[in-house]
C-alpha atoms as a PDB file:
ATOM      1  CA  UNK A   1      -8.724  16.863   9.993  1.00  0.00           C
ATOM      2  CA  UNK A   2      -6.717  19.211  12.632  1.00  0.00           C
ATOM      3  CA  UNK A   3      -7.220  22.785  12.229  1.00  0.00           C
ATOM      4  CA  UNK A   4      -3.418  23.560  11.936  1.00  0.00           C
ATOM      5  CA  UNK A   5      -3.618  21.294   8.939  1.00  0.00           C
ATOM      6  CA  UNK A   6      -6.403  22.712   7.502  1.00  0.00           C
ATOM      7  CA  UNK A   7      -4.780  26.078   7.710  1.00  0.00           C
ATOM      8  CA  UNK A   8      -1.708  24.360   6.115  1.00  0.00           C
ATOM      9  CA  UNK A   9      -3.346  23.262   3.296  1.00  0.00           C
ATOM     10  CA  UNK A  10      -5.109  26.202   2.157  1.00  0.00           C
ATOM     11  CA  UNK A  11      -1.519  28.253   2.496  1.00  0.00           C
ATOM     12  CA  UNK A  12       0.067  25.958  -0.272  1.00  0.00           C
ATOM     13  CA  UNK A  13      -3.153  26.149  -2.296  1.00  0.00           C
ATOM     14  CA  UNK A  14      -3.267  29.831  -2.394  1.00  0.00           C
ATOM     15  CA  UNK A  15       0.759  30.259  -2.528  1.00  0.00           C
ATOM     16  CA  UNK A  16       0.444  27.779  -5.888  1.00  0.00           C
ATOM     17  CA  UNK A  17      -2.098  29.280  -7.187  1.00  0.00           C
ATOM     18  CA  UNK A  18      -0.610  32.752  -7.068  1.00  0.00           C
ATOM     19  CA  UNK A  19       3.055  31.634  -7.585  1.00  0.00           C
ATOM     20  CA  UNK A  20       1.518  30.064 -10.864  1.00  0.00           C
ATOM     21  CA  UNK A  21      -0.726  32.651 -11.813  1.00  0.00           C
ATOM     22  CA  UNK A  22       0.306  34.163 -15.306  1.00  0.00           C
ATOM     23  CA  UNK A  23       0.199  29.867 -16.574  1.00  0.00           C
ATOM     24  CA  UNK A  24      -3.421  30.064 -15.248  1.00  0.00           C
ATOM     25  CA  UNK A  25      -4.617  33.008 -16.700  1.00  0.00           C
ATOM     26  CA  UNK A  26      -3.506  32.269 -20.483  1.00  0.00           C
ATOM     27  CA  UNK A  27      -4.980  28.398 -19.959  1.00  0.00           C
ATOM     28  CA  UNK A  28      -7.880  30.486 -18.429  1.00  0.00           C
ATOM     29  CA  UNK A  29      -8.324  32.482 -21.325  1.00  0.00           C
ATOM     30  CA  UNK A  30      -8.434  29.786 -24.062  1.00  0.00           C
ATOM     31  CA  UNK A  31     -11.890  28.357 -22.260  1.00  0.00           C
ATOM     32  CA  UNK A  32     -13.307  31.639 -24.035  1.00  0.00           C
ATOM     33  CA  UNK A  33     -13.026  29.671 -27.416  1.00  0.00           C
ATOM     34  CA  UNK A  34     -16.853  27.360 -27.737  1.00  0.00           C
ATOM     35  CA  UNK A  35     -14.929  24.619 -28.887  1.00  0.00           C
ATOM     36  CA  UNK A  36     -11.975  23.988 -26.162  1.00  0.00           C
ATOM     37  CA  UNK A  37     -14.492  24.707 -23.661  1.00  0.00           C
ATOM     38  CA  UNK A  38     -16.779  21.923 -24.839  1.00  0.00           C
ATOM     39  CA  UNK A  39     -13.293  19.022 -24.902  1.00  0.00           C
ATOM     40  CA  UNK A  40     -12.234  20.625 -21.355  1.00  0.00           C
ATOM     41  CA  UNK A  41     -15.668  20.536 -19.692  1.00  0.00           C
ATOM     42  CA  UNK A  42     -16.835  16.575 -21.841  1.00  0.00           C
ATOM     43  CA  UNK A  43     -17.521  13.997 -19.737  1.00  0.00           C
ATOM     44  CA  UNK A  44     -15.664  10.878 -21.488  1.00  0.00           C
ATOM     45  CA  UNK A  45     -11.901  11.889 -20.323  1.00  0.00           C
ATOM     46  CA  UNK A  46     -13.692  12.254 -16.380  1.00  0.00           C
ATOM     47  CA  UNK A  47     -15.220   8.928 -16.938  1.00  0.00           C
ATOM     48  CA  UNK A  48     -11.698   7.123 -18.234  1.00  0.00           C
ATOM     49  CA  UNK A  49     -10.350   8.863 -15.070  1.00  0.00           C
ATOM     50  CA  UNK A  50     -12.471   7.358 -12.955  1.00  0.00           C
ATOM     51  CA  UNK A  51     -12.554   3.816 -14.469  1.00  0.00           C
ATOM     52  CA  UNK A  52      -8.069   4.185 -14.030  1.00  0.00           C
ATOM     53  CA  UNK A  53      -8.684   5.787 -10.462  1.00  0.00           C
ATOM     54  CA  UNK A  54     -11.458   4.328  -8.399  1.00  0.00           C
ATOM     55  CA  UNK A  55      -9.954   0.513  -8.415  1.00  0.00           C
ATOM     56  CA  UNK A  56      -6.437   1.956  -7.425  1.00  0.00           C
ATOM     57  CA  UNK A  57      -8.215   4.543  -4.523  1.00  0.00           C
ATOM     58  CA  UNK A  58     -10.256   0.788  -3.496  1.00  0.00           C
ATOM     59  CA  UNK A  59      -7.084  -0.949  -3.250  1.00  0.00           C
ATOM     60  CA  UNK A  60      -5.325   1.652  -0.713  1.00  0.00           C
ATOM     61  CA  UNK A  61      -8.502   1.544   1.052  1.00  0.00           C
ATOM     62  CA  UNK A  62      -8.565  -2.063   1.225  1.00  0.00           C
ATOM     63  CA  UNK A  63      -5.136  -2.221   2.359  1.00  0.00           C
ATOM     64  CA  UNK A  64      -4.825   0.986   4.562  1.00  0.00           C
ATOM     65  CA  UNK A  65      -8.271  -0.259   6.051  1.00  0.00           C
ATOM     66  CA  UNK A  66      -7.691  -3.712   6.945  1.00  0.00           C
ATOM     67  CA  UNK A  67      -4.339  -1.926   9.174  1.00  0.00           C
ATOM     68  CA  UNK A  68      -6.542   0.403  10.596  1.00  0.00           C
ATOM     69  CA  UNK A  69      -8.985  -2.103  11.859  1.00  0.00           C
ATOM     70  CA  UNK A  70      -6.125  -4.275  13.195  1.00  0.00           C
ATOM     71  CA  UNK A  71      -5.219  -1.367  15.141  1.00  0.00           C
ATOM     72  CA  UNK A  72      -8.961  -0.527  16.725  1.00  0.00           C
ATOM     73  CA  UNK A  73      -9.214  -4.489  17.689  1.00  0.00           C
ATOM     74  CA  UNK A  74      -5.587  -4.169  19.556  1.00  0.00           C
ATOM     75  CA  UNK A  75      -6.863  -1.115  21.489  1.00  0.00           C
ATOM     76  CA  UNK A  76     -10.520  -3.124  22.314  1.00  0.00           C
ATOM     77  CA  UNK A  77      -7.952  -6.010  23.648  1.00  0.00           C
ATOM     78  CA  UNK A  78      -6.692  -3.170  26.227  1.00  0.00           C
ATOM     79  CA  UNK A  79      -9.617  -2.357  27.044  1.00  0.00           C
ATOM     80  CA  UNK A  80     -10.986  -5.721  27.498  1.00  0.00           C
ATOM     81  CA  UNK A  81      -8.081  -6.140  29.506  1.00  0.00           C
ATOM     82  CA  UNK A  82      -8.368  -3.293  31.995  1.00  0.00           C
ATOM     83  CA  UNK A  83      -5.439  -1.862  30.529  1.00  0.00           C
ATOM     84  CA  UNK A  84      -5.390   1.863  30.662  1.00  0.00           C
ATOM     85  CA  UNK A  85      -2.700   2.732  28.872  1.00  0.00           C
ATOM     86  CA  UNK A  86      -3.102   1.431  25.811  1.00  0.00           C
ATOM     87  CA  UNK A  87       0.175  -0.760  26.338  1.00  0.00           C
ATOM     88  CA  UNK A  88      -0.644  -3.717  23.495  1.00  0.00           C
ATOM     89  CA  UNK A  89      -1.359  -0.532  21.121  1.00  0.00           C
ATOM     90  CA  UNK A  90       1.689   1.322  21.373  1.00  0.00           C
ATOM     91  CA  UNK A  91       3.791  -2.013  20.955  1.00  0.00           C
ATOM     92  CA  UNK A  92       1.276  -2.492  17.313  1.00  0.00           C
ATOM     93  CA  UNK A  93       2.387   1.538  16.443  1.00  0.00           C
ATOM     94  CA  UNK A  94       6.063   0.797  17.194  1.00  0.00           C
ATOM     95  CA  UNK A  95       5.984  -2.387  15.013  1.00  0.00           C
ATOM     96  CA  UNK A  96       3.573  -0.973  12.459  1.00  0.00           C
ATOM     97  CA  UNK A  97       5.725   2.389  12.149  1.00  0.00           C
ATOM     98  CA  UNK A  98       8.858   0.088  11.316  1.00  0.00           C
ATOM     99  CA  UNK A  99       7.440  -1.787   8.919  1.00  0.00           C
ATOM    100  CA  UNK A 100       5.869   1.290   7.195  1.00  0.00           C
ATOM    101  CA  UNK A 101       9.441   2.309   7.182  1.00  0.00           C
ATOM    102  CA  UNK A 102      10.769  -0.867   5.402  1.00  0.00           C
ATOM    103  CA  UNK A 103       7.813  -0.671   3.097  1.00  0.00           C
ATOM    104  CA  UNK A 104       8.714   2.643   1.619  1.00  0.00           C
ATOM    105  CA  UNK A 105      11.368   0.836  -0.087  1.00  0.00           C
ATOM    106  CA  UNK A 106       9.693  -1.698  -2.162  1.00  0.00           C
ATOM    107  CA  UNK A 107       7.064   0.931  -2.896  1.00  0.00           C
ATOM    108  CA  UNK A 108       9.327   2.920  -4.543  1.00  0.00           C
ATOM    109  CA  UNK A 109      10.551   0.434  -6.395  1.00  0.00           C
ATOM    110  CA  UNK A 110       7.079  -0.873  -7.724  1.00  0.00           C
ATOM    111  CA  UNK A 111       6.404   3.045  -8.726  1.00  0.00           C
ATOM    112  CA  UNK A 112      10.442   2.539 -11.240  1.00  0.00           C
ATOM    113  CA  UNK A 113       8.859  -0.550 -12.399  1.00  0.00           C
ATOM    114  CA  UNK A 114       5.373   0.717 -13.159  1.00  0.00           C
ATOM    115  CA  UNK A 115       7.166   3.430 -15.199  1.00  0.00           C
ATOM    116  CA  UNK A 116       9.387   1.331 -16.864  1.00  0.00           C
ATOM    117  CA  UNK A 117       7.135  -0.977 -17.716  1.00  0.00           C
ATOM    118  CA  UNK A 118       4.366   1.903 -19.425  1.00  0.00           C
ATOM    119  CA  UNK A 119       7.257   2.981 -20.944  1.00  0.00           C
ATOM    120  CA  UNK A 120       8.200  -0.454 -23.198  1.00  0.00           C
ATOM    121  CA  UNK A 121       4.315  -0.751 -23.346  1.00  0.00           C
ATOM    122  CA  UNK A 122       4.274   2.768 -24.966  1.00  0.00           C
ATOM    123  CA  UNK A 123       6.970   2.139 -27.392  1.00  0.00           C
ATOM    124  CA  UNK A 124       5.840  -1.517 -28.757  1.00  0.00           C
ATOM    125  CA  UNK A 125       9.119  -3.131 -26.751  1.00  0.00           C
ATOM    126  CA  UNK A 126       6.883  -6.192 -24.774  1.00  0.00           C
ATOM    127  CA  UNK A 127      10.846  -7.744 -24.316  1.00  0.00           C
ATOM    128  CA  UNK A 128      11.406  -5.075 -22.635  1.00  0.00           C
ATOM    129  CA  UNK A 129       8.440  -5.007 -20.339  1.00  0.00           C
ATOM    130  CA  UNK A 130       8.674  -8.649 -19.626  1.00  0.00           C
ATOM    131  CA  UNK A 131      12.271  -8.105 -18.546  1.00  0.00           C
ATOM    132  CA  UNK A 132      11.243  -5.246 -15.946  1.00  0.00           C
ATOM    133  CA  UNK A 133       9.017  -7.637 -13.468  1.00  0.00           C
ATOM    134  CA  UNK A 134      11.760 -10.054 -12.907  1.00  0.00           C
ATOM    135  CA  UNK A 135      14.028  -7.218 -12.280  1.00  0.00           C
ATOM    136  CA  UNK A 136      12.047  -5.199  -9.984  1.00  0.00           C
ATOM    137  CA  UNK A 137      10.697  -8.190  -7.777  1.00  0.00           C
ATOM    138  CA  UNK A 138      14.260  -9.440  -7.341  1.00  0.00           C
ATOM    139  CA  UNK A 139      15.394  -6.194  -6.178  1.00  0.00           C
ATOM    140  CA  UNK A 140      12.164  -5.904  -3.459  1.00  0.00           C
ATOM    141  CA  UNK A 141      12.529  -9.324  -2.069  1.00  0.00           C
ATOM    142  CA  UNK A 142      16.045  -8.931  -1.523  1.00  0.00           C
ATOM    143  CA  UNK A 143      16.002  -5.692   0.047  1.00  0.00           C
ATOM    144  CA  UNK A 144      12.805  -7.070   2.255  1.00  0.00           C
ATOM    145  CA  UNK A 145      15.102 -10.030   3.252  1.00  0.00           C
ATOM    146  CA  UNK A 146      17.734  -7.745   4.623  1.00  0.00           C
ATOM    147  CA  UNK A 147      14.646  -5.957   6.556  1.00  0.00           C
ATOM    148  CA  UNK A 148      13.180  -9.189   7.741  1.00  0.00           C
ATOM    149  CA  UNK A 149      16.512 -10.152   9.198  1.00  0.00           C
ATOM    150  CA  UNK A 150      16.669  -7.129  11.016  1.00  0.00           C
ATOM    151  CA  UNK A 151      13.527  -7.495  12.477  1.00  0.00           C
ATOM    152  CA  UNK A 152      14.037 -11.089  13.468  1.00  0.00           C
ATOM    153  CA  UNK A 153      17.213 -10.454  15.298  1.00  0.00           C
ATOM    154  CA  UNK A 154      17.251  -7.081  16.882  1.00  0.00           C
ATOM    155  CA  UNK A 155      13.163  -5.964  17.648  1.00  0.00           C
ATOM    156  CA  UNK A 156      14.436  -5.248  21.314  1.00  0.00           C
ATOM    157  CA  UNK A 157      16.940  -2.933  20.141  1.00  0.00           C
ATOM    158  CA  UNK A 158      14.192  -1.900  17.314  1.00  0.00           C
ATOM    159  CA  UNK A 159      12.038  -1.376  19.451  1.00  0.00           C
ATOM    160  CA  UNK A 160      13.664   0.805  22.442  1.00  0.00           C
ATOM    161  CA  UNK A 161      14.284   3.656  19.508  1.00  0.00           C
ATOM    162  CA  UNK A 162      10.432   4.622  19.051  1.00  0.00           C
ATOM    163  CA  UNK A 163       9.772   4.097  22.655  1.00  0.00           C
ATOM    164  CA  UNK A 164      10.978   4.089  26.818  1.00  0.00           C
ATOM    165  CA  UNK A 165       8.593   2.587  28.529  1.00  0.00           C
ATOM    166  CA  UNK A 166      10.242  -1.237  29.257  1.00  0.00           C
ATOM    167  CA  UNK A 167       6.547  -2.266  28.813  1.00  0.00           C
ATOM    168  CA  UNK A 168       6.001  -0.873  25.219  1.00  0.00           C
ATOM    169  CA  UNK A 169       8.853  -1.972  24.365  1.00  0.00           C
ATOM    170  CA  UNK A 170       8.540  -5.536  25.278  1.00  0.00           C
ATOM    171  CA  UNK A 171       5.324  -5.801  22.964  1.00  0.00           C
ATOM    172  CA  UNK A 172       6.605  -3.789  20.283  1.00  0.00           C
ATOM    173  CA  UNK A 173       9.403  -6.117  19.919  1.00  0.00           C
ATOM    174  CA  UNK A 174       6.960  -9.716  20.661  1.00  0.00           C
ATOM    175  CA  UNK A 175       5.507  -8.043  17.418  1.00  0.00           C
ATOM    176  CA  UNK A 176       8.705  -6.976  15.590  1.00  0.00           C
ATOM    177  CA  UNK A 177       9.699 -10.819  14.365  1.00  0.00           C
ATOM    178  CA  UNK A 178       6.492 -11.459  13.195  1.00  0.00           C
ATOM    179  CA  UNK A 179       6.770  -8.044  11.110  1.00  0.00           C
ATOM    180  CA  UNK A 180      10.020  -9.666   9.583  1.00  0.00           C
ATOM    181  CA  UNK A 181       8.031 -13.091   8.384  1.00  0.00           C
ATOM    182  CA  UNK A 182       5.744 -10.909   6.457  1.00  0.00           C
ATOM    183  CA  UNK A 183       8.683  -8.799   4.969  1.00  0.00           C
ATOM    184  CA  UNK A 184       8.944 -10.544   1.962  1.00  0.00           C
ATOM    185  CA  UNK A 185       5.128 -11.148   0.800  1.00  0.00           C
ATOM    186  CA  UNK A 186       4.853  -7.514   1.727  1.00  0.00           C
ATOM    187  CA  UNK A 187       7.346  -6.515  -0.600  1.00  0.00           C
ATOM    188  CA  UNK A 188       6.657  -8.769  -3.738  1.00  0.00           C
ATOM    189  CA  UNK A 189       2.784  -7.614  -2.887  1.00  0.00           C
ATOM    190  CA  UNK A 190       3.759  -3.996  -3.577  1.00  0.00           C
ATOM    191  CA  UNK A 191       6.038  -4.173  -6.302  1.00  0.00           C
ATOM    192  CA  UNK A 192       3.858  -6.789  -8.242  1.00  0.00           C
ATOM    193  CA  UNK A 193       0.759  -3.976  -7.909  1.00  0.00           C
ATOM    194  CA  UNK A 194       3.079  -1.248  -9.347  1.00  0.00           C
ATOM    195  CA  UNK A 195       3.807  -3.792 -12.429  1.00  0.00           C
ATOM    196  CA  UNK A 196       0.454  -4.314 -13.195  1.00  0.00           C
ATOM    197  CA  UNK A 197      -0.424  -0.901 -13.157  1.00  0.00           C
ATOM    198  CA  UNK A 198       1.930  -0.284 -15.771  1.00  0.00           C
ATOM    199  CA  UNK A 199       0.685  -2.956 -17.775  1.00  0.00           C
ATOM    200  CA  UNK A 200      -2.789  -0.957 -17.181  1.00  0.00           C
ATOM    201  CA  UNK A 201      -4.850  -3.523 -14.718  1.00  0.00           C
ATOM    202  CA  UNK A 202      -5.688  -1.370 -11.980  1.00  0.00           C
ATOM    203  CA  UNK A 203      -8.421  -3.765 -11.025  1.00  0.00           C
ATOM    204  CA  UNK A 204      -7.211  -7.000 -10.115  1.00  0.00           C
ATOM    205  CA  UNK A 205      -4.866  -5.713  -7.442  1.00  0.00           C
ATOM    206  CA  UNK A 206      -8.099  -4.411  -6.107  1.00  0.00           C
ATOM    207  CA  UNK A 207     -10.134  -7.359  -5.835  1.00  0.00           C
ATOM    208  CA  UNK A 208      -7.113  -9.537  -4.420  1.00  0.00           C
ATOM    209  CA  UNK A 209      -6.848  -7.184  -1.757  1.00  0.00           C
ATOM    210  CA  UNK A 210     -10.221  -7.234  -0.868  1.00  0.00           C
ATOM    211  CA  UNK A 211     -10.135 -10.885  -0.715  1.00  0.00           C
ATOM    212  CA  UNK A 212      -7.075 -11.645   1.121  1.00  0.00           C
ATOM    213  CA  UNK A 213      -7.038  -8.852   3.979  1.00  0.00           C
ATOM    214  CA  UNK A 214     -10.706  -8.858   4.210  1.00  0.00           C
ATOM    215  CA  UNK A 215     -11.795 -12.503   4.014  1.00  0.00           C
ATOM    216  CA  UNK A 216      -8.746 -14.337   5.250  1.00  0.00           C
ATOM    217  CA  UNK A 217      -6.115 -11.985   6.755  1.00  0.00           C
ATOM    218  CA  UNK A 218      -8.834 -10.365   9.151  1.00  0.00           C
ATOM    219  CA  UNK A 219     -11.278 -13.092  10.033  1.00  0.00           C
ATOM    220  CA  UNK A 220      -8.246 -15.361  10.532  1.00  0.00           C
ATOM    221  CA  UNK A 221      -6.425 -13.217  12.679  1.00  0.00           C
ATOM    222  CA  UNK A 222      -9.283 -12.180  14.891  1.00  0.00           C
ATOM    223  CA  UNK A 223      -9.973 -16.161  15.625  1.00  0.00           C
ATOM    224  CA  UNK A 224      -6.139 -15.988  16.579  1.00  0.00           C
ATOM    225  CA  UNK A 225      -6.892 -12.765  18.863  1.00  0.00           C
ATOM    226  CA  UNK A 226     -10.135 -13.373  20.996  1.00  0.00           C
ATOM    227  CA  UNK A 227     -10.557 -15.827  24.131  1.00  0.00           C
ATOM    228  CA  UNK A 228     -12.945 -17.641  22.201  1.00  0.00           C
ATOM    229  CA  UNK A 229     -10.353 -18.628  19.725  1.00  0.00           C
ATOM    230  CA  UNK A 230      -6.827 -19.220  20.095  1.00  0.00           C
ATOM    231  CA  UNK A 231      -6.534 -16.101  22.146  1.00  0.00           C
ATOM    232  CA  UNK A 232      -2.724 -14.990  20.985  1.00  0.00           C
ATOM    233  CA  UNK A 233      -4.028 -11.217  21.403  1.00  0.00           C
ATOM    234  CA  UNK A 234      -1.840  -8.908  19.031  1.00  0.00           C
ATOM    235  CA  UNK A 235       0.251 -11.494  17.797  1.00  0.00           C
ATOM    236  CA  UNK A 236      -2.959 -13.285  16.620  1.00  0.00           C
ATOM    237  CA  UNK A 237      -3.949 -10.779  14.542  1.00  0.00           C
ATOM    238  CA  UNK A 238      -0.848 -10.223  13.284  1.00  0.00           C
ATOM    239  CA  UNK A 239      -0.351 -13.423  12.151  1.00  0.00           C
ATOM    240  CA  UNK A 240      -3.608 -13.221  10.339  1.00  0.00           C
ATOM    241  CA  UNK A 241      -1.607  -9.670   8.421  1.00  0.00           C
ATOM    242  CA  UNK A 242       1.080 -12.539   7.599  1.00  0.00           C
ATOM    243  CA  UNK A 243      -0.812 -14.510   6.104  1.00  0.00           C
ATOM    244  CA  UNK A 244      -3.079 -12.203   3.663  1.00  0.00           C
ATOM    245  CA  UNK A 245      -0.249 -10.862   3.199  1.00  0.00           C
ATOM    246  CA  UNK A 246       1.170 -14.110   1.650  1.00  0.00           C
ATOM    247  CA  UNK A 247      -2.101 -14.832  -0.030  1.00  0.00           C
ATOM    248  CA  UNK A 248      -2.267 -11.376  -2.077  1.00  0.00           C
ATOM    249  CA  UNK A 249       1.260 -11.706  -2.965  1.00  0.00           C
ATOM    250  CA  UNK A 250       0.855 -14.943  -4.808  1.00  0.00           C
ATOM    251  CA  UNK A 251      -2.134 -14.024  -6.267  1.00  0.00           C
ATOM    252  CA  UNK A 252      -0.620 -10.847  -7.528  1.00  0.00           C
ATOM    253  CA  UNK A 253       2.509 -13.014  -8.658  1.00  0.00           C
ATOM    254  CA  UNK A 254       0.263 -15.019 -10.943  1.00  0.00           C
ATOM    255  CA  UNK A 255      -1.309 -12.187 -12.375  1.00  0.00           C
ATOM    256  CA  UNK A 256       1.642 -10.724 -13.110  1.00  0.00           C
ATOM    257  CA  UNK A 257       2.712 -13.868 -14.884  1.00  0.00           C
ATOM    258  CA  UNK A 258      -0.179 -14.300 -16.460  1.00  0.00           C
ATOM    259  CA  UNK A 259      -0.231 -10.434 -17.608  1.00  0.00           C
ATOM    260  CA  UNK A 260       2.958 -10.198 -19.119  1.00  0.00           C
ATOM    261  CA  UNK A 261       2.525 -13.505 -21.052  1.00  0.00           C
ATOM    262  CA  UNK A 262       0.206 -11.537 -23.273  1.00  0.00           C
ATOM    263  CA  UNK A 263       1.653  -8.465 -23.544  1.00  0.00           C
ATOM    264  CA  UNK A 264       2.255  -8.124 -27.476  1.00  0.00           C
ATOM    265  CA  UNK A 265       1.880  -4.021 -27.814  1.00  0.00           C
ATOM    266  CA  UNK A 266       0.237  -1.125 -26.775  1.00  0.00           C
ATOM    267  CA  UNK A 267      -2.476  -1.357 -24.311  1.00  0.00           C
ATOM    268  CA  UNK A 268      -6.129  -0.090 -23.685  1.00  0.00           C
ATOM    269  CA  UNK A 269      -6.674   0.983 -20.167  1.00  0.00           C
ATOM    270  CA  UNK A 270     -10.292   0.647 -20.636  1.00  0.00           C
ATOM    271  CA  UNK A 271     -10.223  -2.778 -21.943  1.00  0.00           C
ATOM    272  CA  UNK A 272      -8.169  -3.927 -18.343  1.00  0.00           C
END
């Protein structure tokens, strides 16, 4: 972490914890009593935070990760290829910074469906909570379509707003179309996770992602990437991204199926 940010975050730490200082001291002062100490301090509420937390941390990681490492093998293709300035890599950032853009919108709308759905959950309505994921995945495929159009028929324009150099530009937008053929799956992907973690199962989205971008999206699209294999460079690995992609969405599409088939009431989160 950056010094400046470090510096950053311990200003809004110590501004919130003074601007919010007179809350803290009276919840402060009821640890004095034995017995609220004891509840605040047990270790059963840590541990059912934990078992609701670690598999949704996993999954970012497993997602955020298998980008990360698509990005490290695009800059070892530079360098493999004498390139010095990192050409292939800033076409994957202006590509990848697009379609971060795009994603924001289906995440959102996974987050409104993982609420609405807790919330027909919470008051015994499972009509109402199978209703929600046909709703929300609608919405995200059909705002990802209008995305993958515009990346399919304007990534030189696209492209030419994040960067200058002709050269950049001309792999950021060889990347851009295949960024719109994943649109969809990456949508219905996001917005099925947010629907199951409103229906409490926080760990199947993580073992589907560790499946498909781990054993098929980045395996596959590092035999489409090296010499040794079909040697597409960036686009090879990309294509490999395409296709996890596809293969967690419709995994996550039958869970969700499959989920909401038995909801009948209110849910245990430990039991998911």
């Amino acid at each position: 972490m950056a010094p400046g940010c470090r510096w950053r975050d311990s200003y809004l730490l110590l501004s919130l914890a003074w601007m919010s200082r007179h809350e803290l001291r009276e919840h402060a002062r009821l640890l004095r009593e034995p017995a609220l100490r004891s509840a605040a301090f047990a270790f059963a509420p840590v541990a059912r935070l934990l078992r609701l937390g670690l598999p949704i941390g996993g999954q970012y990681a497993m997602e955020m990760g298998v980008f990360a490492a698509t990005a490290l093998l695009i800059g070892d293709l530079d360098a493999q290829s004498g390139e010095t300035e990192g050409l292939r890599l800033c076409g994957h950032q202006i590509a990848i910074q697009l379609a971060s853009l795009s994603f924001m919108v289906p995440l959102g709308v996974g987050i409104a469906g993982s609420i609405r759905v807790g919330w027909a959950i919470g008051r015994g309505e499972p009509q109402a909570a199978r209703r929600t994921p046909l709703t929300a995945l609608c919405c995200g495929a059909l705002v990802m379509s209008a995305f993958m159009l515009l990346f399919l028929l304007a990534p030189e324009f696209l492209a030419s707003v994040l960067a200058s150099d002709p050269r950049a530009v001309a792999w950021g937008a060889a990347l851009l179309p295949i960024a719109g053929v994943f649109q969809i799956g990456d949508g219905l992907q996001v917005t099925a996770i947010g629907l199951l973690r409103g229906a409490g199962d926080v760990r199947s989205p993580f073992w589907i992602n560790l499946v498909g971008y781990w054993a098929i999206a980045l395996p596959l699209g590092c035999w489409l990437a090296v010499p040794w294999g079909k040697g597409l460079g960036p686009q090879g690995l990309w294509w490999g991204l395409v296709a996890g992609l596809f293969a967690v969405a419709a995994a996550l599409l039958w869970v969700v199926r499959v989920r909401f088939a038995e909801v009948r009431g209110r849910i245990s989160v430990d039991a998911s």
